[in-house]
PDB file of N, CA and C in Angstrom:
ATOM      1  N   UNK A   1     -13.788  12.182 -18.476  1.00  0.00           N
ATOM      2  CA  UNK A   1     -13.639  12.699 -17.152  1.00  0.00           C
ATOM      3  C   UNK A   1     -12.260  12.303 -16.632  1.00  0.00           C
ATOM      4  N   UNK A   2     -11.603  13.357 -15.714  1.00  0.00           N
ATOM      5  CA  UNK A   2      -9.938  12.769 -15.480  1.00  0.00           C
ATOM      6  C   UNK A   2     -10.403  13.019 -13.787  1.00  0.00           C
ATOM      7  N   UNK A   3      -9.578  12.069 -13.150  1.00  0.00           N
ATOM      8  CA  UNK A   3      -9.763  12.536 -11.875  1.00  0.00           C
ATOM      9  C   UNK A   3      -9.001  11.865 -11.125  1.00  0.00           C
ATOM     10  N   UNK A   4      -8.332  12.199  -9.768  1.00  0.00           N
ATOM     11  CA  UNK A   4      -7.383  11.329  -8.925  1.00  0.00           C
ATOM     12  C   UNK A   4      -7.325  10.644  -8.049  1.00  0.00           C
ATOM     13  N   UNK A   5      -6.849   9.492  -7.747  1.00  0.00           N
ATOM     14  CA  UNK A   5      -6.945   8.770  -6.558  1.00  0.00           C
ATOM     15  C   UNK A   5      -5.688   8.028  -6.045  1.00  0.00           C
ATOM     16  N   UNK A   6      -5.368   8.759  -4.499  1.00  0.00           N
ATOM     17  CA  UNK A   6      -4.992   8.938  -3.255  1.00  0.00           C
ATOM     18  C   UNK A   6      -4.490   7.211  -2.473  1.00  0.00           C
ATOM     19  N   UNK A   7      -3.603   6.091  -3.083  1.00  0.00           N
ATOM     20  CA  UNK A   7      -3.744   5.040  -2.298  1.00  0.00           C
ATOM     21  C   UNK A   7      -2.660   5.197  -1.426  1.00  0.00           C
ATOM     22  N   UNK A   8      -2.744   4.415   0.415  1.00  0.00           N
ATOM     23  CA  UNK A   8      -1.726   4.611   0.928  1.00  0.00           C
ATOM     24  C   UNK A   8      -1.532   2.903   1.111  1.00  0.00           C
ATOM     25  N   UNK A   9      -0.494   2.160   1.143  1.00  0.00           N
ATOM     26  CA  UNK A   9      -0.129   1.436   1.820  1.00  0.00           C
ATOM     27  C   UNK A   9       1.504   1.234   2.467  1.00  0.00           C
ATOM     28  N   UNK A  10       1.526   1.186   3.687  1.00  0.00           N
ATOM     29  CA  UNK A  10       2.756   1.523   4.000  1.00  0.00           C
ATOM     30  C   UNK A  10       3.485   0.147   3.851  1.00  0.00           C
ATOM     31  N   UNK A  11       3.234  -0.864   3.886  1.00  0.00           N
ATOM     32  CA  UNK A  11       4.473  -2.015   3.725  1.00  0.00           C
ATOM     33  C   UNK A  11       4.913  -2.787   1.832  1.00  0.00           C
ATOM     34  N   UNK A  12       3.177  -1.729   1.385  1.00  0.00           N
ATOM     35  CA  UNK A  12       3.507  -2.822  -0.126  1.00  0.00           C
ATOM     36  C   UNK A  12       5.044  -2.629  -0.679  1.00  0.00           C
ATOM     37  N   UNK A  13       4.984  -1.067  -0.732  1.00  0.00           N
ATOM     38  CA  UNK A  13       6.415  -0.823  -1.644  1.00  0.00           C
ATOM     39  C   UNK A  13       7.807  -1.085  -0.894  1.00  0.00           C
ATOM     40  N   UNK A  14       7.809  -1.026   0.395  1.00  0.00           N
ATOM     41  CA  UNK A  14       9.436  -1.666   0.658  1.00  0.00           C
ATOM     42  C   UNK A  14       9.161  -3.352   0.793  1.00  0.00           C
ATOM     43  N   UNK A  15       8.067  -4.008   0.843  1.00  0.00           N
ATOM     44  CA  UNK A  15       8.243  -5.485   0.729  1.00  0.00           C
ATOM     45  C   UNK A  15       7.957  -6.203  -1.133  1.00  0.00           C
ATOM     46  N   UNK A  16       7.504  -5.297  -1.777  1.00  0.00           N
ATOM     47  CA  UNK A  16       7.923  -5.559  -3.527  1.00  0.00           C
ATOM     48  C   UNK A  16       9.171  -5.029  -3.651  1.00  0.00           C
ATOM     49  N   UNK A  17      10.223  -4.013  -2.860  1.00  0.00           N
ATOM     50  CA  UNK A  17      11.639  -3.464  -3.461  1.00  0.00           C
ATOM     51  C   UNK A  17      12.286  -5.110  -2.450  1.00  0.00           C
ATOM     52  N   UNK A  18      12.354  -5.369  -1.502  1.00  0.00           N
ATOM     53  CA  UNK A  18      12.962  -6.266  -0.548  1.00  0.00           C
ATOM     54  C   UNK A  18      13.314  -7.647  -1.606  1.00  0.00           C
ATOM     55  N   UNK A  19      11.936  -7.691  -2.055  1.00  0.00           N
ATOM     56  CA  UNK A  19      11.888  -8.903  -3.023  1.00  0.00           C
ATOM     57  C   UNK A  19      12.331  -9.133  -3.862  1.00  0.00           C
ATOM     58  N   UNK A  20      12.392  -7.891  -4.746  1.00  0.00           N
ATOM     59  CA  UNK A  20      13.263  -7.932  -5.778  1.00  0.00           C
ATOM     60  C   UNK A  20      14.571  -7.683  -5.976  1.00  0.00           C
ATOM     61  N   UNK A  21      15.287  -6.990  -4.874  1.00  0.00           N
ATOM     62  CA  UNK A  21      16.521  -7.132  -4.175  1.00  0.00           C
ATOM     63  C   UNK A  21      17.243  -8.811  -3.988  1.00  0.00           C
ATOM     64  N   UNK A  22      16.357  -8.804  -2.973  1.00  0.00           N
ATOM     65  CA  UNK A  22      16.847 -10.624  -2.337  1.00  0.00           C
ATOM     66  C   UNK A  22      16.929 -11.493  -3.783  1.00  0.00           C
ATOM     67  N   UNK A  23      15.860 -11.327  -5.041  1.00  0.00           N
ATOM     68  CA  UNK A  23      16.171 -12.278  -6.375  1.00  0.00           C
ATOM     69  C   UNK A  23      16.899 -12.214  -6.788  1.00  0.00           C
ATOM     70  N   UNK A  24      17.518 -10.191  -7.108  1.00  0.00           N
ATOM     71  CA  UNK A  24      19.033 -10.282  -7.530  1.00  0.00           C
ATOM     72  C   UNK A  24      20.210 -10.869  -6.735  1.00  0.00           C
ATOM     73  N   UNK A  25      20.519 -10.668  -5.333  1.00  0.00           N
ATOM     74  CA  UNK A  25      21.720 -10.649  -4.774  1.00  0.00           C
ATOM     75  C   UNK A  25      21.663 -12.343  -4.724  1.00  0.00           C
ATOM     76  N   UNK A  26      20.467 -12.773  -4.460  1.00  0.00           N
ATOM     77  CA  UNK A  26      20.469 -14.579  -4.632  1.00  0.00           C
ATOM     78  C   UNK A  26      21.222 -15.462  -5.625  1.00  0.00           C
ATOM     79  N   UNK A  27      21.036 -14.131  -6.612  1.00  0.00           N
ATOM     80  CA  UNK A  27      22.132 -15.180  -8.240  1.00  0.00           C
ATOM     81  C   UNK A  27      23.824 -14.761  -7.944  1.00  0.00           C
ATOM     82  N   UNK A  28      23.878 -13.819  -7.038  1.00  0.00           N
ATOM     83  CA  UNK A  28      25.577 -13.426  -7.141  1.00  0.00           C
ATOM     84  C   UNK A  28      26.239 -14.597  -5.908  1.00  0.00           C
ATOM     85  N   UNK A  29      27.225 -15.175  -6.821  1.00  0.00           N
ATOM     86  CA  UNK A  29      28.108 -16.299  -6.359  1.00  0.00           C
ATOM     87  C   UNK A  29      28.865 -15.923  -5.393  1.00  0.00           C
ATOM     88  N   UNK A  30      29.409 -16.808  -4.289  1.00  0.00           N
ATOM     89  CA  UNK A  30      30.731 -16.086  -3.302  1.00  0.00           C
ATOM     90  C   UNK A  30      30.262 -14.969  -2.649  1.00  0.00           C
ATOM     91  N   UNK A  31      28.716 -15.099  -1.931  1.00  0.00           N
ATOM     92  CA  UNK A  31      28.985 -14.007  -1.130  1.00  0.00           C
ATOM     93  C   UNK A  31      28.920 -14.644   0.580  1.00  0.00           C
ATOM     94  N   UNK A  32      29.069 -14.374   1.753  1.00  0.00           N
ATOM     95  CA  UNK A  32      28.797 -15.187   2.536  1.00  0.00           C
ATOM     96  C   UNK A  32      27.697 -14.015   3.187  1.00  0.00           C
ATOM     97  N   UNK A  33      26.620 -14.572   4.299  1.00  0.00           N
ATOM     98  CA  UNK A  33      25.414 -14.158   4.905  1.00  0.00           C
ATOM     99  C   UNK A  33      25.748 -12.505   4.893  1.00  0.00           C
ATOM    100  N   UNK A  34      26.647 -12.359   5.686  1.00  0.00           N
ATOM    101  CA  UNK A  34      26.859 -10.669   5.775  1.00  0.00           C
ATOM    102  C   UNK A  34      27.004 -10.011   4.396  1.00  0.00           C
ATOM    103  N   UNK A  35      27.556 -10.528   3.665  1.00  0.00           N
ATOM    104  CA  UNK A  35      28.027  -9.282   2.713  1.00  0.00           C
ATOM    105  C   UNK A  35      26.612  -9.384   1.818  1.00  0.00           C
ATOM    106  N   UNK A  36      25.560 -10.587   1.467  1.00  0.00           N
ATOM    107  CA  UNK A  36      24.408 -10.710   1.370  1.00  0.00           C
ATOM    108  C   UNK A  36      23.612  -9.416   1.840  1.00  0.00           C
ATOM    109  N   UNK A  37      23.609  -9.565   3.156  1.00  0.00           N
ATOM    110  CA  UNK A  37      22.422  -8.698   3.749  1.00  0.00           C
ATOM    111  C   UNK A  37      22.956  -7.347   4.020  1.00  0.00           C
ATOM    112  N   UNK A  38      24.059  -6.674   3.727  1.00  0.00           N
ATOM    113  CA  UNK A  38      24.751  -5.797   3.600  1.00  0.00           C
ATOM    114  C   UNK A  38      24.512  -5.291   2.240  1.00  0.00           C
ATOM    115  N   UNK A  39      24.515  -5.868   0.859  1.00  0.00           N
ATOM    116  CA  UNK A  39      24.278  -5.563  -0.334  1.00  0.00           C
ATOM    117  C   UNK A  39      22.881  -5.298  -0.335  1.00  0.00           C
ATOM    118  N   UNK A  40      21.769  -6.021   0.530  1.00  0.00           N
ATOM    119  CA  UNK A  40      20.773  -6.228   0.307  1.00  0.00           C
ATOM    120  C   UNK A  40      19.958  -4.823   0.956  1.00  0.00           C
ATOM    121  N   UNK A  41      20.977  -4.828   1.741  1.00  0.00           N
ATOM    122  CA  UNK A  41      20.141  -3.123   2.945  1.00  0.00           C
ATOM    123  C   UNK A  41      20.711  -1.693   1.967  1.00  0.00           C
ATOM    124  N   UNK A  42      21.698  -1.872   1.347  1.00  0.00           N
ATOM    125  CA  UNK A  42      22.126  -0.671   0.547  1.00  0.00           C
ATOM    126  C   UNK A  42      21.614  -0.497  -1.014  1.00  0.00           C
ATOM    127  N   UNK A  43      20.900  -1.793  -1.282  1.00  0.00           N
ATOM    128  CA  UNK A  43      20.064  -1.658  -2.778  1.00  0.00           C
ATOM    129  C   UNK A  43      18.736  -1.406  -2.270  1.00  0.00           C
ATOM    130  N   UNK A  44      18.086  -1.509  -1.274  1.00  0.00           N
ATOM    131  CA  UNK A  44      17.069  -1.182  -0.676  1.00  0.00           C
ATOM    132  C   UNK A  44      17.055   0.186  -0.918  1.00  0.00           C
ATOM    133  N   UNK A  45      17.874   0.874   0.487  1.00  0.00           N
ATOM    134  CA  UNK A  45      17.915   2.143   0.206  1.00  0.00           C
ATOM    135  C   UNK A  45      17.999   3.012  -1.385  1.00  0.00           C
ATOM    136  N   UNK A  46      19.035   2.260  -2.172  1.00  0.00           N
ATOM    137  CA  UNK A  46      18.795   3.092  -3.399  1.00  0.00           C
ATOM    138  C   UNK A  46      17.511   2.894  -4.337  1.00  0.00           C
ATOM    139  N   UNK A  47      16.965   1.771  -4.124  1.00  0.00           N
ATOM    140  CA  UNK A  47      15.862   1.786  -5.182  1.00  0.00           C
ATOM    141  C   UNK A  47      14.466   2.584  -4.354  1.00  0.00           C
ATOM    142  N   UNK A  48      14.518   2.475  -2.807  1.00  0.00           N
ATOM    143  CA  UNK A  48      14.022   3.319  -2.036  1.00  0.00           C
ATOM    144  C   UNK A  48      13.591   4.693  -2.870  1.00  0.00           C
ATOM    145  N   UNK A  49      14.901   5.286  -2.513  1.00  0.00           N
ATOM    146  CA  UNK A  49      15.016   6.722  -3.253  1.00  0.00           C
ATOM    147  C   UNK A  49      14.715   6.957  -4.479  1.00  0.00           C
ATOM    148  N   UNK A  50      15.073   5.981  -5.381  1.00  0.00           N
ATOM    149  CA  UNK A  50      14.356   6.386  -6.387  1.00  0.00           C
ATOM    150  C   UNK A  50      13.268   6.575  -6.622  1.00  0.00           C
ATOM    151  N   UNK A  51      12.222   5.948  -5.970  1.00  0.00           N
ATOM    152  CA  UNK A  51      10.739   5.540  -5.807  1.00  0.00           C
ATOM    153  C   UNK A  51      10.469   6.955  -5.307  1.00  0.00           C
ATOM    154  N   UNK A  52      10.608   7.446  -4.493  1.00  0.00           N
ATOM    155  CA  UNK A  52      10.482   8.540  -4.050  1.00  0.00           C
ATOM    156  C   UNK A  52       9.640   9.711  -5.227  1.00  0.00           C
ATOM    157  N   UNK A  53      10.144   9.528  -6.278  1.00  0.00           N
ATOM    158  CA  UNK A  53      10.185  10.311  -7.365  1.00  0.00           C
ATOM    159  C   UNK A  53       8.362  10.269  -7.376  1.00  0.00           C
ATOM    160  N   UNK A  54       7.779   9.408  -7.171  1.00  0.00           N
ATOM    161  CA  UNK A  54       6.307   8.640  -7.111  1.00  0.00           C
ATOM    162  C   UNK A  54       5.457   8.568  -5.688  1.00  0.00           C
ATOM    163  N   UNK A  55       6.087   7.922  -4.880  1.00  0.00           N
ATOM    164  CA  UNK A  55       5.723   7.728  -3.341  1.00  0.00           C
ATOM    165  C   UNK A  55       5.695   8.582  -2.667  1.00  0.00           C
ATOM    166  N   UNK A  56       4.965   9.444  -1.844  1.00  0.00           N
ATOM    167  CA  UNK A  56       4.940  10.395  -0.851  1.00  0.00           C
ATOM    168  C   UNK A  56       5.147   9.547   0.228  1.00  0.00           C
ATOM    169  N   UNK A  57       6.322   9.504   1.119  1.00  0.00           N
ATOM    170  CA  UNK A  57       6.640   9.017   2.597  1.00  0.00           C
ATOM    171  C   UNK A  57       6.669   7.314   1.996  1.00  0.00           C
ATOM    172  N   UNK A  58       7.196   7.064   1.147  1.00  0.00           N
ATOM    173  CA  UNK A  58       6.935   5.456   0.732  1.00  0.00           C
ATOM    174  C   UNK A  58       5.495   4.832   0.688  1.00  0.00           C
ATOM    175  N   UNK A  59       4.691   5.422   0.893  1.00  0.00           N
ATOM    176  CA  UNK A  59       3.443   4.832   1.656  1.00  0.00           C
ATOM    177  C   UNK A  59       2.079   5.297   0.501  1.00  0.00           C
ATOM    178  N   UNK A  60       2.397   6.315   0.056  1.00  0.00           N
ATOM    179  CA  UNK A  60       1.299   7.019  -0.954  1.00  0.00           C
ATOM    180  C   UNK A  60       1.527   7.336  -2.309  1.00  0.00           C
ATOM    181  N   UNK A  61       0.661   6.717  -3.079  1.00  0.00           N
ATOM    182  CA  UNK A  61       0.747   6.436  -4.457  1.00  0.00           C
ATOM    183  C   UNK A  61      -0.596   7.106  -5.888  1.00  0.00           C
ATOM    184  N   UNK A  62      -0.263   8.450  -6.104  1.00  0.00           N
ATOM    185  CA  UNK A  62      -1.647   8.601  -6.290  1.00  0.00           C
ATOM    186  C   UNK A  62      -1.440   8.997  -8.062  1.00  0.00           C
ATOM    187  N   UNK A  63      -2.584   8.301  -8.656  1.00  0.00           N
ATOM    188  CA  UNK A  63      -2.703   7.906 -10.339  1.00  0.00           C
ATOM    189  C   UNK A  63      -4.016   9.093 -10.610  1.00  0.00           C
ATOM    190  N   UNK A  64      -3.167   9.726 -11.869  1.00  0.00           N
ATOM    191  CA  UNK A  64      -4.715   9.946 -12.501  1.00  0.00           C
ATOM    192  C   UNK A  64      -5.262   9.208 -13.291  1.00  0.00           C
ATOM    193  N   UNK A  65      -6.990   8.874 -13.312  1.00  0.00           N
ATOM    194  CA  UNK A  65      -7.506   8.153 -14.473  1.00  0.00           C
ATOM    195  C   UNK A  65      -8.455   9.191 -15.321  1.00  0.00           C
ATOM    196  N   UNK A  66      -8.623   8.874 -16.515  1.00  0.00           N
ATOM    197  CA  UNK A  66      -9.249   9.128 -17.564  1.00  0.00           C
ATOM    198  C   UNK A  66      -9.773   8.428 -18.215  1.00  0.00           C
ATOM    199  N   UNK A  67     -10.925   8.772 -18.032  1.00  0.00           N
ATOM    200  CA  UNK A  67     -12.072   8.136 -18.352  1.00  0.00           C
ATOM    201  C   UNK A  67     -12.328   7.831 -20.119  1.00  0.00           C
ATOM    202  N   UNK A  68     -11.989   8.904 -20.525  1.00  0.00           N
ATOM    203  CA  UNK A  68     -12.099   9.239 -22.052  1.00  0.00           C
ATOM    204  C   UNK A  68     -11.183   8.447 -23.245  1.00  0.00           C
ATOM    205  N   UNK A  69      -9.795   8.843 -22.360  1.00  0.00           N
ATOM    206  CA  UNK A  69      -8.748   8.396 -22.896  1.00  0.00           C
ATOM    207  C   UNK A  69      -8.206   6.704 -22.819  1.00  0.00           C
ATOM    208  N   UNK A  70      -9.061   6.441 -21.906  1.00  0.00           N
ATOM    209  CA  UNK A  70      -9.217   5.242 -20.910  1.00  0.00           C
ATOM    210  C   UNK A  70      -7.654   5.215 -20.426  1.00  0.00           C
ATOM    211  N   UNK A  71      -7.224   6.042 -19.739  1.00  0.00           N
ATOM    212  CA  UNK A  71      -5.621   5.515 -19.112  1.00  0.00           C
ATOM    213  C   UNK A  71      -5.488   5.747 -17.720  1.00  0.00           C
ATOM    214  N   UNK A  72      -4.588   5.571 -17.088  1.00  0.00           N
ATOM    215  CA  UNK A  72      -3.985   5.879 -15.822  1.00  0.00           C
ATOM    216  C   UNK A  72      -2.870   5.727 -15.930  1.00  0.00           C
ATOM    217  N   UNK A  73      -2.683   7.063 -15.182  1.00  0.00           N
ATOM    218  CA  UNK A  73      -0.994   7.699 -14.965  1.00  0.00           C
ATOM    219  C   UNK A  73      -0.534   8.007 -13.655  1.00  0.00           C
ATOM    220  N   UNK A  74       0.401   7.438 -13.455  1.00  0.00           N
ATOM    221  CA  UNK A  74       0.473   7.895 -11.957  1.00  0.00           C
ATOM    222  C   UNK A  74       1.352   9.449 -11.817  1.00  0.00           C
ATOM    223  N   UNK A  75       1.262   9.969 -10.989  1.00  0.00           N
ATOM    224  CA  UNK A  75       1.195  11.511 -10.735  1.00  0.00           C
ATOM    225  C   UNK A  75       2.650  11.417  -9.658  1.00  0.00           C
ATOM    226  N   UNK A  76       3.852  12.428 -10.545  1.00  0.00           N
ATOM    227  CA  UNK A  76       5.041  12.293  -9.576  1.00  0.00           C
ATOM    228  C   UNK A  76       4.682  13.287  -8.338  1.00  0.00           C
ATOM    229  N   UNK A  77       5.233  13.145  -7.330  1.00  0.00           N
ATOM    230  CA  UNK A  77       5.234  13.825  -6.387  1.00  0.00           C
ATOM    231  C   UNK A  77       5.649  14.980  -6.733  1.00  0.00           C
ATOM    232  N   UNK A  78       5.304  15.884  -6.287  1.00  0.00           N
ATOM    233  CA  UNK A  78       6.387  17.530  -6.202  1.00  0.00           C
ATOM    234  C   UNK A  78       7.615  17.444  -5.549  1.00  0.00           C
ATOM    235  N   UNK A  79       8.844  18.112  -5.422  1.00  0.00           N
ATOM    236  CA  UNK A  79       9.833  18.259  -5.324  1.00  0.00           C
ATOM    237  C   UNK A  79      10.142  19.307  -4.814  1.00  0.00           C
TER     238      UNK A  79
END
């Protein structure tokens, strides 16, 4: 049996991209607070967008499962 399911949460995916942002820019040497949180708001946005490809409005994430095959796939958005 294959069938789909619909999750929304609106803060998971920009506070897992935030996080993993802040780990990278944390290892780069010589930066001072601004240019930090300046790098940090413009890798946001791009990994943002990429997500997109998946996320409806950042917030909705929907997988098909199969029962048979036993897998789950998550389902890109339309375009």
């Amino acid at each position: 049996m294959k069938f789909r399911v619909t999750m929304k949460d609106p803060d998971t995916l920009h506070d897992a991209i935030r996080e993993a942002v802040e780990r990278e820019v944390a290892a780069m040497p010589d930066l001072d607070d601004d240019e930090r949180e300046a790098i940090i708001e413009k890798r946001n946005e791009k990994v943002s967008d990429k997500c997109d490809r998946w996320f409806k409005y950042s917030e909705y994430l929907t997988v098909e499962i199969d029962t048979e095959a036993m897998t789950c796939v998550v389902v890109p958005e339309p375009r």
